[in-house]
N, C-alpha and C. Protein backbone atom coordinates (compact mmCIF):
# COMPACT_ATOMS: atom_id res chain seq x y z
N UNK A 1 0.60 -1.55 -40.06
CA UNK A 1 1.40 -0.88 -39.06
C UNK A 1 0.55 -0.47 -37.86
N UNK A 2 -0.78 -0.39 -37.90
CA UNK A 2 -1.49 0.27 -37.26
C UNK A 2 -1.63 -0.77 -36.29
N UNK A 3 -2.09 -1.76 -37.14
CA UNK A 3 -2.79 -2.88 -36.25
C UNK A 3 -1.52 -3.64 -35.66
N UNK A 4 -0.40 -3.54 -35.87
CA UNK A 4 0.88 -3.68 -34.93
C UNK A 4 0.64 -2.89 -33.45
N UNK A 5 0.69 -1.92 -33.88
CA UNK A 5 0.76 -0.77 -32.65
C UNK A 5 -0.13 -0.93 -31.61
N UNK A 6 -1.81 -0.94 -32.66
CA UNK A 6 -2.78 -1.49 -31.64
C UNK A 6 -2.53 -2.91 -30.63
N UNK A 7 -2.49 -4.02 -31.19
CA UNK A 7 -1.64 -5.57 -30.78
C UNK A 7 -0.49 -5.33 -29.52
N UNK A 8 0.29 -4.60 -29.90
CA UNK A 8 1.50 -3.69 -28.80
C UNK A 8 0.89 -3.47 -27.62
N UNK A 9 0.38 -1.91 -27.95
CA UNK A 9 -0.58 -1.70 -26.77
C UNK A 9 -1.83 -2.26 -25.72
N UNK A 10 -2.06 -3.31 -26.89
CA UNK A 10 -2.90 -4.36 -25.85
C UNK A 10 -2.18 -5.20 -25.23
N UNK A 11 -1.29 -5.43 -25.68
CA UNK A 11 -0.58 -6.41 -24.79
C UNK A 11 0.03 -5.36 -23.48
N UNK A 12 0.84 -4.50 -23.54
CA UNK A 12 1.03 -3.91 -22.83
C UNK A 12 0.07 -3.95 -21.41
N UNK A 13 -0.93 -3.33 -21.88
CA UNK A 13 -2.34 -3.35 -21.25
C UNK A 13 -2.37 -4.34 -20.21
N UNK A 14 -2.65 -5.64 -20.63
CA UNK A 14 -2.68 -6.92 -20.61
C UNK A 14 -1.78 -6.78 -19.32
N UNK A 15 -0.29 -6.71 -19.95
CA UNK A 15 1.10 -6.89 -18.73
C UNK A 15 1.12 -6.08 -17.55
N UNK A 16 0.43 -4.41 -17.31
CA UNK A 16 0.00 -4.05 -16.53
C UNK A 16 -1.31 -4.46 -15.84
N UNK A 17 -2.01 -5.02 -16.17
CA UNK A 17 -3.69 -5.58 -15.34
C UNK A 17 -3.26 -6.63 -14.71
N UNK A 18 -1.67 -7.45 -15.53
CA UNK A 18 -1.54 -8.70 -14.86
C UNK A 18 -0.49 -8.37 -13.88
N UNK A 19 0.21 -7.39 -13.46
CA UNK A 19 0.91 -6.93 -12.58
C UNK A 19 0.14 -6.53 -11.90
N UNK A 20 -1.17 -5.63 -11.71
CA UNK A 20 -1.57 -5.24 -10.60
C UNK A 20 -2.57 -5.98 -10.06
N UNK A 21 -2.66 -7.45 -10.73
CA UNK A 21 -3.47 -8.06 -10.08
C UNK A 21 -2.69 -9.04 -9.03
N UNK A 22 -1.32 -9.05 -9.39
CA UNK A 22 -0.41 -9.86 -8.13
C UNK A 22 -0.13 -8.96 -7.07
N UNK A 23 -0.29 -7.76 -7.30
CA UNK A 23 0.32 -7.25 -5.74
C UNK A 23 -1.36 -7.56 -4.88
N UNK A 24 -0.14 -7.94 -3.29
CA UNK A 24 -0.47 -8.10 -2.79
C UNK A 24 -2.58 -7.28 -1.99
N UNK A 25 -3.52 -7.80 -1.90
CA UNK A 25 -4.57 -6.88 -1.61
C UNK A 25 -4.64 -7.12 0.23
N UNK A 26 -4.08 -7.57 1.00
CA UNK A 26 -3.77 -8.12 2.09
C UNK A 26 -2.52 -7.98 2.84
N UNK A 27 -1.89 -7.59 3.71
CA UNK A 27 -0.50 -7.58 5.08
C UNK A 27 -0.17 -9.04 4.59
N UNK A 28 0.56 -9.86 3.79
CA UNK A 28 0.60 -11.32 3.78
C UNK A 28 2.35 -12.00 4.43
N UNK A 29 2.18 -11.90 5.06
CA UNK A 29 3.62 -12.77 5.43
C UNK A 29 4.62 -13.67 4.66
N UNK A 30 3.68 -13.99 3.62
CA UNK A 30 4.42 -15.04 2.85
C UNK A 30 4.86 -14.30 2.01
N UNK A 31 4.27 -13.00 1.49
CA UNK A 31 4.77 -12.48 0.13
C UNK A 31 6.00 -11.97 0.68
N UNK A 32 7.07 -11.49 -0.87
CA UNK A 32 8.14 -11.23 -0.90
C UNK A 32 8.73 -9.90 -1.40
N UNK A 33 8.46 -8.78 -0.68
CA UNK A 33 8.07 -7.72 -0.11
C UNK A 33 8.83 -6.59 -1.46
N UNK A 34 10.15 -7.19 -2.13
CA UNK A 34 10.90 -6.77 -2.81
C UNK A 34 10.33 -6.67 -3.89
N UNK A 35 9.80 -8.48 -4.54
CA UNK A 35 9.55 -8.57 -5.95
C UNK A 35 8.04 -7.77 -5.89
N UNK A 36 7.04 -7.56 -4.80
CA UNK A 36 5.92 -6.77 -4.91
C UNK A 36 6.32 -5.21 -4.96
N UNK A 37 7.05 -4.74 -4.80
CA UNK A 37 7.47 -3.29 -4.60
C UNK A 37 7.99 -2.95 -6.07
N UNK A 38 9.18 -3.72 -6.44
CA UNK A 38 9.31 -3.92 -7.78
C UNK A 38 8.48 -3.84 -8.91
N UNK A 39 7.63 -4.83 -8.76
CA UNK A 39 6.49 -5.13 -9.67
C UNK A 39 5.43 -3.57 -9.66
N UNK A 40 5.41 -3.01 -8.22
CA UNK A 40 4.38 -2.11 -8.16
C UNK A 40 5.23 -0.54 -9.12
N UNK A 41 6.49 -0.38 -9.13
CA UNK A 41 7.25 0.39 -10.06
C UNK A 41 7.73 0.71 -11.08
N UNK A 42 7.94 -0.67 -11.62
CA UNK A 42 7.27 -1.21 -13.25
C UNK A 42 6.01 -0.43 -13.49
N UNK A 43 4.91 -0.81 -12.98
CA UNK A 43 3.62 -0.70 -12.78
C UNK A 43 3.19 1.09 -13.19
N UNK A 44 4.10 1.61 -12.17
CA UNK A 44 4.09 2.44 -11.60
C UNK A 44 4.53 3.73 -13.42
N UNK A 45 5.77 3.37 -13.60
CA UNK A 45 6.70 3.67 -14.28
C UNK A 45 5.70 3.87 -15.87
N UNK A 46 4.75 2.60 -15.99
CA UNK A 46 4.29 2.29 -17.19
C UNK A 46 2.52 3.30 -17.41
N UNK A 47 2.40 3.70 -15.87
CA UNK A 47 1.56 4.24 -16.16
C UNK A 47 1.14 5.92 -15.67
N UNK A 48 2.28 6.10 -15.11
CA UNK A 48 3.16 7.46 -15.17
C UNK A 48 2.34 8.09 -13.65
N UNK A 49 2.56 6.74 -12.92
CA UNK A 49 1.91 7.16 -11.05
C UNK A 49 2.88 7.16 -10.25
N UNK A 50 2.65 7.06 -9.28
CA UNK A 50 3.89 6.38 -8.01
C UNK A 50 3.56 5.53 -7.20
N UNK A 51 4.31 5.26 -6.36
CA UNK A 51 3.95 4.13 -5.74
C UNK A 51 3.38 4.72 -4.44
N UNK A 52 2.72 3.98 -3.77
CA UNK A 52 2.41 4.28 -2.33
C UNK A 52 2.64 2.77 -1.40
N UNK A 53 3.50 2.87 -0.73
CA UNK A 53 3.36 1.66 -0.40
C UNK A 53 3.14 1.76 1.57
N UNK A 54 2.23 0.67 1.86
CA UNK A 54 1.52 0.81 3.05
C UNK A 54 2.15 -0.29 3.68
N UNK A 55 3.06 -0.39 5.02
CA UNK A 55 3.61 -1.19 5.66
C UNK A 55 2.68 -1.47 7.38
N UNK A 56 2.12 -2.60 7.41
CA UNK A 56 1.64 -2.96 8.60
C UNK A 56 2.46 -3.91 9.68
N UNK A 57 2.88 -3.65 10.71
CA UNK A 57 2.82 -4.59 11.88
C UNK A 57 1.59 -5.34 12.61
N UNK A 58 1.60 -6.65 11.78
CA UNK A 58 0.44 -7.57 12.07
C UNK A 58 0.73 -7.78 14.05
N UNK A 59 1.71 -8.28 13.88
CA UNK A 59 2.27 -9.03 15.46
C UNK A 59 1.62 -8.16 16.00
N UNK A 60 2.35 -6.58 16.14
CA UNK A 60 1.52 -5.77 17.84
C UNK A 60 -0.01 -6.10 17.37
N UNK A 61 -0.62 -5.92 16.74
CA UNK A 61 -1.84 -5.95 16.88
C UNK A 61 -2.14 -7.43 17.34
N UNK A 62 -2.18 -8.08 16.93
CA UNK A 62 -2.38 -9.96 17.03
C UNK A 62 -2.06 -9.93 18.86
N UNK A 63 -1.06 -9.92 19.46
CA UNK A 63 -1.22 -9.52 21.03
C UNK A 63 -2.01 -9.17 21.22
N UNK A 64 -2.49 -7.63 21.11
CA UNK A 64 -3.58 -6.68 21.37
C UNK A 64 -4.63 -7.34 21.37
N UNK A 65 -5.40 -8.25 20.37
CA UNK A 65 -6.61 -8.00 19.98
C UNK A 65 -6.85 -9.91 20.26
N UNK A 66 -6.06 -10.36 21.07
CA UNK A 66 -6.68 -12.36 20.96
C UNK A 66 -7.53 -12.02 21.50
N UNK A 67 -8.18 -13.09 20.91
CA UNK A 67 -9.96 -13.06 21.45
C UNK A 67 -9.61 -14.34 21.79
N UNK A 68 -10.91 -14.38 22.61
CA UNK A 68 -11.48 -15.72 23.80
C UNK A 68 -12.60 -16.33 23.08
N UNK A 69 -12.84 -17.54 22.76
CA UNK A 69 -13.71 -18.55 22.02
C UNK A 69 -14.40 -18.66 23.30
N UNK A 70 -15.75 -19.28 22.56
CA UNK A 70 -16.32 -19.66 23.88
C UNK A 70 -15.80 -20.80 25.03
N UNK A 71 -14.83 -21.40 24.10
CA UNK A 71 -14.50 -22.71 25.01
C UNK A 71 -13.39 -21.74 25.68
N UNK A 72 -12.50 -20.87 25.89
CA UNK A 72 -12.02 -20.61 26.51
C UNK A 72 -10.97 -20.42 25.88
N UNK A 73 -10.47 -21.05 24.67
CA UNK A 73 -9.50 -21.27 23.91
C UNK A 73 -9.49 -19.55 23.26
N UNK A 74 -8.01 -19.15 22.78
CA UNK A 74 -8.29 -17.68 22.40
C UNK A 74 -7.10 -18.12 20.84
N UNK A 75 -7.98 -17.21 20.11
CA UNK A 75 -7.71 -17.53 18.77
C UNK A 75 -7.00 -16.19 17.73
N UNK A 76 -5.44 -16.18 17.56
CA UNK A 76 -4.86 -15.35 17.12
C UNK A 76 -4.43 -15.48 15.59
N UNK A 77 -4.80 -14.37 15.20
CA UNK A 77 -4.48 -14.77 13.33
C UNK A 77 -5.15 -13.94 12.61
N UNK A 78 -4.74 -13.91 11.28
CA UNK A 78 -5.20 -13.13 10.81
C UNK A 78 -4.69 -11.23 10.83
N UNK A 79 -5.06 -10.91 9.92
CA UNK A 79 -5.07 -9.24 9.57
C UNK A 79 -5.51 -8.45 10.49
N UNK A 80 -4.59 -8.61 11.72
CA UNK A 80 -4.82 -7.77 13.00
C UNK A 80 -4.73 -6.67 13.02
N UNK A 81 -3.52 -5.71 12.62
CA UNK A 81 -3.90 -4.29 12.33
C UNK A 81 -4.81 -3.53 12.28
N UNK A 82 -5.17 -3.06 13.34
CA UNK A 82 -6.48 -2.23 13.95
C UNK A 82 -6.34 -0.87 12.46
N UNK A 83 -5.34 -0.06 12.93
CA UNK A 83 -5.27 1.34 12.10
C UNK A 83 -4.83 0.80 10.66
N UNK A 84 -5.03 -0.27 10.10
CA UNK A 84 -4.71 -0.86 8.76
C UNK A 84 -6.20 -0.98 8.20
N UNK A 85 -7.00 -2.06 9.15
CA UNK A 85 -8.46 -1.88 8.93
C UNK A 85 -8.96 -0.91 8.54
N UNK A 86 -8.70 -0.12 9.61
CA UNK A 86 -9.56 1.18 9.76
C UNK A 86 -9.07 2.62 8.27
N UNK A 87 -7.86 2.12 7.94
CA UNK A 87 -7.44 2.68 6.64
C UNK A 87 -8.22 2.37 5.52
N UNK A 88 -8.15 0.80 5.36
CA UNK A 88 -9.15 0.25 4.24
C UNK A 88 -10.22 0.60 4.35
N UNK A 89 -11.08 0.87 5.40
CA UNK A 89 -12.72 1.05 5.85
C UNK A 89 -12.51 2.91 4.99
N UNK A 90 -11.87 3.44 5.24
CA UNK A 90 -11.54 5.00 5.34
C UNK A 90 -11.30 4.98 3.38
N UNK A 91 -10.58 4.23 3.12
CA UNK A 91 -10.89 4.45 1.74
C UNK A 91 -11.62 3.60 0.53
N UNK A 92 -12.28 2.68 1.44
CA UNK A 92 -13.49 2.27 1.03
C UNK A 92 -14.52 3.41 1.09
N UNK A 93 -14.68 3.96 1.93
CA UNK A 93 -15.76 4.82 2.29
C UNK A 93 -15.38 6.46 1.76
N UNK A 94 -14.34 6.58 1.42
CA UNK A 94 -14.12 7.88 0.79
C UNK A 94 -13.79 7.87 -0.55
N UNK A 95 -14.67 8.65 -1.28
CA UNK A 95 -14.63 8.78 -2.68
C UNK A 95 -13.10 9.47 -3.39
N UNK A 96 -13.03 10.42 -2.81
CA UNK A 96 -12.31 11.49 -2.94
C UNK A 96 -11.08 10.88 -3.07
N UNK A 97 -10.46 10.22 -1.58
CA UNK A 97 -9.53 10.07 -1.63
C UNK A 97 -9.01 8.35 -2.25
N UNK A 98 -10.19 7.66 -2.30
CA UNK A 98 -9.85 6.43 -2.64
C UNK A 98 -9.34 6.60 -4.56
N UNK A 99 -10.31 7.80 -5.70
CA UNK A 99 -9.71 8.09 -6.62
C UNK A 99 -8.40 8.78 -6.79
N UNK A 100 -8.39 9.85 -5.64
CA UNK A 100 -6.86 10.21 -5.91
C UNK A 100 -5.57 9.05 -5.47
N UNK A 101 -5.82 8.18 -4.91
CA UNK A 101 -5.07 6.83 -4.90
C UNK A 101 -4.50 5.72 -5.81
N UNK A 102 -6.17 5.89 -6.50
CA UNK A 102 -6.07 5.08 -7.65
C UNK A 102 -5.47 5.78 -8.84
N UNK A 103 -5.66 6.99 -8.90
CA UNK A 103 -5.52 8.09 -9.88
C UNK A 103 -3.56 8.03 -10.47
N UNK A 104 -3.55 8.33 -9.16
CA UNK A 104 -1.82 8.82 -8.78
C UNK A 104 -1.11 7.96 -8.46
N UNK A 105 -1.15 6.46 -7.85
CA UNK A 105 -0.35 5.87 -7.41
C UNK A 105 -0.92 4.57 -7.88
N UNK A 106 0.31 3.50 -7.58
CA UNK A 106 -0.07 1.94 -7.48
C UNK A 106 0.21 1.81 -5.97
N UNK A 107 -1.02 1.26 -5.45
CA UNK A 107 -0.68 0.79 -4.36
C UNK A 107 -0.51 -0.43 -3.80
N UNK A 108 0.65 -0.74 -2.48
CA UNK A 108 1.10 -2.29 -2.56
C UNK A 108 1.05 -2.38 -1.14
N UNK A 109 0.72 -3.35 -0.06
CA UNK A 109 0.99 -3.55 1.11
C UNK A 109 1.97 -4.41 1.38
N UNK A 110 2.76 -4.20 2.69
CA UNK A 110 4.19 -4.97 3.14
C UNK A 110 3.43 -5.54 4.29
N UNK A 111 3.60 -6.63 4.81
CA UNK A 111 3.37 -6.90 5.87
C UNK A 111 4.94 -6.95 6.79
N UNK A 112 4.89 -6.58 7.46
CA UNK A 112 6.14 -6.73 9.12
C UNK A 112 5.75 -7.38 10.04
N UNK A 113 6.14 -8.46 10.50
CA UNK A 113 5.51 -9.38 11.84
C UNK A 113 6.85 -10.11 12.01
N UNK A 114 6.78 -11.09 13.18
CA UNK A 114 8.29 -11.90 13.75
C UNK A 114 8.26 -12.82 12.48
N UNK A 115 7.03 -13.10 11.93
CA UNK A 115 7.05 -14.10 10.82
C UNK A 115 7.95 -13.49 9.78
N UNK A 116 8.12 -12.33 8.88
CA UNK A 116 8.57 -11.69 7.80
C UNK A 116 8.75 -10.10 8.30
N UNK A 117 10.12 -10.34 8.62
CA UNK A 117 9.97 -8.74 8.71
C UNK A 117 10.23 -7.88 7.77
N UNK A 118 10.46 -8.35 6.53
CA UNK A 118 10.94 -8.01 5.55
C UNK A 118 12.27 -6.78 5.25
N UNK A 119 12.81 -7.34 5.75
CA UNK A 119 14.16 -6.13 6.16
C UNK A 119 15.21 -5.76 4.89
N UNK A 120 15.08 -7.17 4.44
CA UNK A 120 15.24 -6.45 2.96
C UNK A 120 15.22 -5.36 2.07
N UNK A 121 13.79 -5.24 2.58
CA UNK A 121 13.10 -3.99 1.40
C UNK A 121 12.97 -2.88 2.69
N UNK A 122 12.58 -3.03 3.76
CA UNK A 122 12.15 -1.91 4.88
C UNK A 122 13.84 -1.29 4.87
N UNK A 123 14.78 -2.05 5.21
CA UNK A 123 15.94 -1.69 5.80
C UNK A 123 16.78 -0.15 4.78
N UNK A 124 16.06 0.07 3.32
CA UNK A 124 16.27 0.69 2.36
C UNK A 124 15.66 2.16 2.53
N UNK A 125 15.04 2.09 3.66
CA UNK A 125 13.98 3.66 3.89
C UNK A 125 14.05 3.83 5.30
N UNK A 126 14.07 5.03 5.93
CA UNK A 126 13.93 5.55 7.13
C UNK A 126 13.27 4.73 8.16
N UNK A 127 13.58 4.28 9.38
CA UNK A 127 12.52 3.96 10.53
C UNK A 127 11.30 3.83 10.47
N UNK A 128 10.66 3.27 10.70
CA UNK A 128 9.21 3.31 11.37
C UNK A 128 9.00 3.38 12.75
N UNK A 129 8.03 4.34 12.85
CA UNK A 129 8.24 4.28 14.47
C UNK A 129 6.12 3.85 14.87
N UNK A 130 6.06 3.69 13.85
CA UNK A 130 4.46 3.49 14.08
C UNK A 130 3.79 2.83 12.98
N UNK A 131 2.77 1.73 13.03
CA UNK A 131 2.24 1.55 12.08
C UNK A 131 0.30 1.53 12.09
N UNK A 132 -0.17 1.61 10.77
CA UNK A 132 0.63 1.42 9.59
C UNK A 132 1.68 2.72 9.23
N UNK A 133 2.59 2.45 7.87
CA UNK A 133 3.31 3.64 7.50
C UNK A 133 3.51 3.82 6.19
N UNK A 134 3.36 4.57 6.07
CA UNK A 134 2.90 4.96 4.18
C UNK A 134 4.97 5.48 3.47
N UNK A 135 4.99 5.03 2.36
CA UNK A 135 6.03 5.60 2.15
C UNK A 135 5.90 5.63 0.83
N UNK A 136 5.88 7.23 -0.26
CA UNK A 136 5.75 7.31 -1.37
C UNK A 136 6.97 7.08 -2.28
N UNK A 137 7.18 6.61 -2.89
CA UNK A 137 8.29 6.52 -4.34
C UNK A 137 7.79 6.84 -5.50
N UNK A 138 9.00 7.02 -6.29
CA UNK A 138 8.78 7.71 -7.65
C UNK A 138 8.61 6.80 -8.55
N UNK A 139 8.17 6.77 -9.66
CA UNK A 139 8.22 5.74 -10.98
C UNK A 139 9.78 4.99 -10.95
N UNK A 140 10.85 5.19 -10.70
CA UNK A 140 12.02 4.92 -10.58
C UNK A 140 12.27 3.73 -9.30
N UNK A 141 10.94 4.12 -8.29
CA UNK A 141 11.67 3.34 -6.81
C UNK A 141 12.13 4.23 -6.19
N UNK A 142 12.29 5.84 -6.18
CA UNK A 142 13.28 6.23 -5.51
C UNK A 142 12.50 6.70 -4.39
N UNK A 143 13.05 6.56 -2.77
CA UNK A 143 12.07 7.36 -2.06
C UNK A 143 11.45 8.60 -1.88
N UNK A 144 10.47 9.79 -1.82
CA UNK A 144 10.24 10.45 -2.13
C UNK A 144 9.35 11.39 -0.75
N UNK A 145 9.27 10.35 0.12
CA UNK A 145 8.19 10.48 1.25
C UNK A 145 8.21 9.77 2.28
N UNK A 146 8.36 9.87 3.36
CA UNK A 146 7.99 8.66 4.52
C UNK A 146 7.25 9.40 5.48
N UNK A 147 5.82 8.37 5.40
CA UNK A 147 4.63 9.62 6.33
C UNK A 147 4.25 8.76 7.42
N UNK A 148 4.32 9.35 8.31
CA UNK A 148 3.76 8.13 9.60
C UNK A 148 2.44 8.57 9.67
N UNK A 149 1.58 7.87 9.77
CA UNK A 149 0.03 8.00 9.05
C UNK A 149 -0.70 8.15 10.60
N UNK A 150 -0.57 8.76 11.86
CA UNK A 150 -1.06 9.44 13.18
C UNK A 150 -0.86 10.56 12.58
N UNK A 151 -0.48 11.19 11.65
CA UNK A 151 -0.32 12.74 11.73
C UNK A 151 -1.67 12.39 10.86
N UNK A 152 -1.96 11.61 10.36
CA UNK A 152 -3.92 11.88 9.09
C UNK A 152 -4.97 11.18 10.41
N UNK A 153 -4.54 10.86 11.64
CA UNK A 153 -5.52 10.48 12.10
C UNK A 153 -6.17 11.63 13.03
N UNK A 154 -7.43 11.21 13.10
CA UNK A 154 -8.92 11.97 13.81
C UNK A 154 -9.52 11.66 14.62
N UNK A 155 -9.37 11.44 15.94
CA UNK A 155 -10.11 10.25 16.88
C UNK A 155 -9.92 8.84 16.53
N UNK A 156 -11.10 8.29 15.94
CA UNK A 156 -10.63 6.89 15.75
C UNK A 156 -10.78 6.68 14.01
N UNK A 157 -10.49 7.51 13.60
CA UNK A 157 -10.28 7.73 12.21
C UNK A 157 -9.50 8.35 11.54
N UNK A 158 -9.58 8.30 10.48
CA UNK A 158 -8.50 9.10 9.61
C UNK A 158 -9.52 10.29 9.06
N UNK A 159 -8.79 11.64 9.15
CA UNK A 159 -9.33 13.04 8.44
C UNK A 159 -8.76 13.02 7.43
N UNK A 160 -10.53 13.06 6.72
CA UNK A 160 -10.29 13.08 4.99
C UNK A 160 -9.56 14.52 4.35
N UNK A 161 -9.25 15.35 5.05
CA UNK A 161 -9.12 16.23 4.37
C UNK A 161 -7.42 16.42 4.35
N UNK A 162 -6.81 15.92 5.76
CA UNK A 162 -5.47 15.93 6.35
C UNK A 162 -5.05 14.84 5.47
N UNK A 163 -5.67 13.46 4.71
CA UNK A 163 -5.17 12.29 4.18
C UNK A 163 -5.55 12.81 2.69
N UNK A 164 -6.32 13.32 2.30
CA UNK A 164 -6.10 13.86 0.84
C UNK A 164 -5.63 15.10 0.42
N UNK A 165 -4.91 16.12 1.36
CA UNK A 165 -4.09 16.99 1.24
C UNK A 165 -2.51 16.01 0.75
N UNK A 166 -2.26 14.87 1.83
CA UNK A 166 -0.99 14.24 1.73
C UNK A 166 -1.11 13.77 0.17
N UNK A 167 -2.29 12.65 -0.25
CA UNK A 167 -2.68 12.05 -1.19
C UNK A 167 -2.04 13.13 -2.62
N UNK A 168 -2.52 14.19 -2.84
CA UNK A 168 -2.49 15.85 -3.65
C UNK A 168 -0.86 15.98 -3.67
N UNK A 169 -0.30 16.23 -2.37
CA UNK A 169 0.88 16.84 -1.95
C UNK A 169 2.01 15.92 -2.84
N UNK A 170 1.90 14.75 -2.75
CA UNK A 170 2.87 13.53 -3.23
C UNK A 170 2.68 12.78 -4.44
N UNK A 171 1.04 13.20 -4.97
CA UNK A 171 0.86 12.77 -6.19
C UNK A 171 1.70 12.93 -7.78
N UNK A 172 1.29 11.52 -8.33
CA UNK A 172 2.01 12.07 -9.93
C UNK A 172 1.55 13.16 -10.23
N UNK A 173 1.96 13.65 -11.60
CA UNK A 173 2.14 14.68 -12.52
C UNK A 173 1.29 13.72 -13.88
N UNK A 174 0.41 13.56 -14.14
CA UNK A 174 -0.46 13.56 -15.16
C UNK A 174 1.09 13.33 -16.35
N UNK A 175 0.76 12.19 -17.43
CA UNK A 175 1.34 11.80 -18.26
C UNK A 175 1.24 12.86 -19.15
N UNK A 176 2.22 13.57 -19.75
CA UNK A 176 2.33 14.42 -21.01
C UNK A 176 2.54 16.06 -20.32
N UNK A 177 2.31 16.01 -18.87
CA UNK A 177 2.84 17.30 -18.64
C UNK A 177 3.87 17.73 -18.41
């Protein structure tokens, strides 16, 4: 019986590592913004976090930022999102808040561009009026939060203390309490 239970729980295991290794680690256009949000709530649900999910507008940035080759030719593409970067750099580089992330939430990125705007899944939550834009849900999916992420910024950064107050503020509740 034991070694049932154990077998169970590894698999389990297993079905969550293999869910959080499909969401998206990238703004991707191609992905399908629903079944990743989904998947991240399952996820979410099984391991008693929430979701955080981070929505970028690639397009404004991609305008903003073409660069000029040397031949003259200017070359647009790619993970343009200036304040998306600069998020990842911010919790790469912060301890604090990159564990209370991992701690408390599954996190999933949406990309928004003319390519995928994903309206599907966006059209289900409040406006955006800026990106990127963070929007927390519960183990359920249900919305719980919509933070426009200029209120955590600091010059040309994000304040660790204003982004892990939010991080604290919206976090799970620890399994068994």
């Amino acid at each position: 019986m034991k070694r049932r239970r154990f077998i169970g729980l590894a698999g389990l295991l297993l079905l969550v590592e293999a869910g959080a290794a499909a969401l998206p680690l990238e703004f991707d256009p191609s992905r399908d913004a629903v079944a990743d949000v989904a998947s991240a709530v399952r996820q979410a649900k099984l391991e008693g976090k929430r979701v955080l999910v981070a929505v970028a507008d690639v397009d404004e940035y991609a305008l903003a930022l073409q660069l000029r080759l040397p031949d003259g030719r200017r070359d647009v593409g790619g993970q343009w999102c200036a304040w998306c970067r600069i998020m990842d750099r911010f919790f790469a580089g912060n301890d604090q808040a990159r564990t209370m992330r991992d701690t408390h939430y599954v996190w999933v990125k949406v990309n928004w561009s003319k390519e995928n705007r994903n309206e599907a899944l966006l059209s289900r939550w409040p406006k955006i009026v800026g990106y990127p834009h963070l929007f927390v849900l519960d183990d359920d999916g249900r919305l719980l939060h919509s933070q426009d992420t200029s209120l955590l910024e600091q010059g040309r950064g994000y304040d660790a203390g204003r982004f892990v107050a939010f991080l604290e503020r919206w976090r799970s509740t620890p399994l068994g309490r």
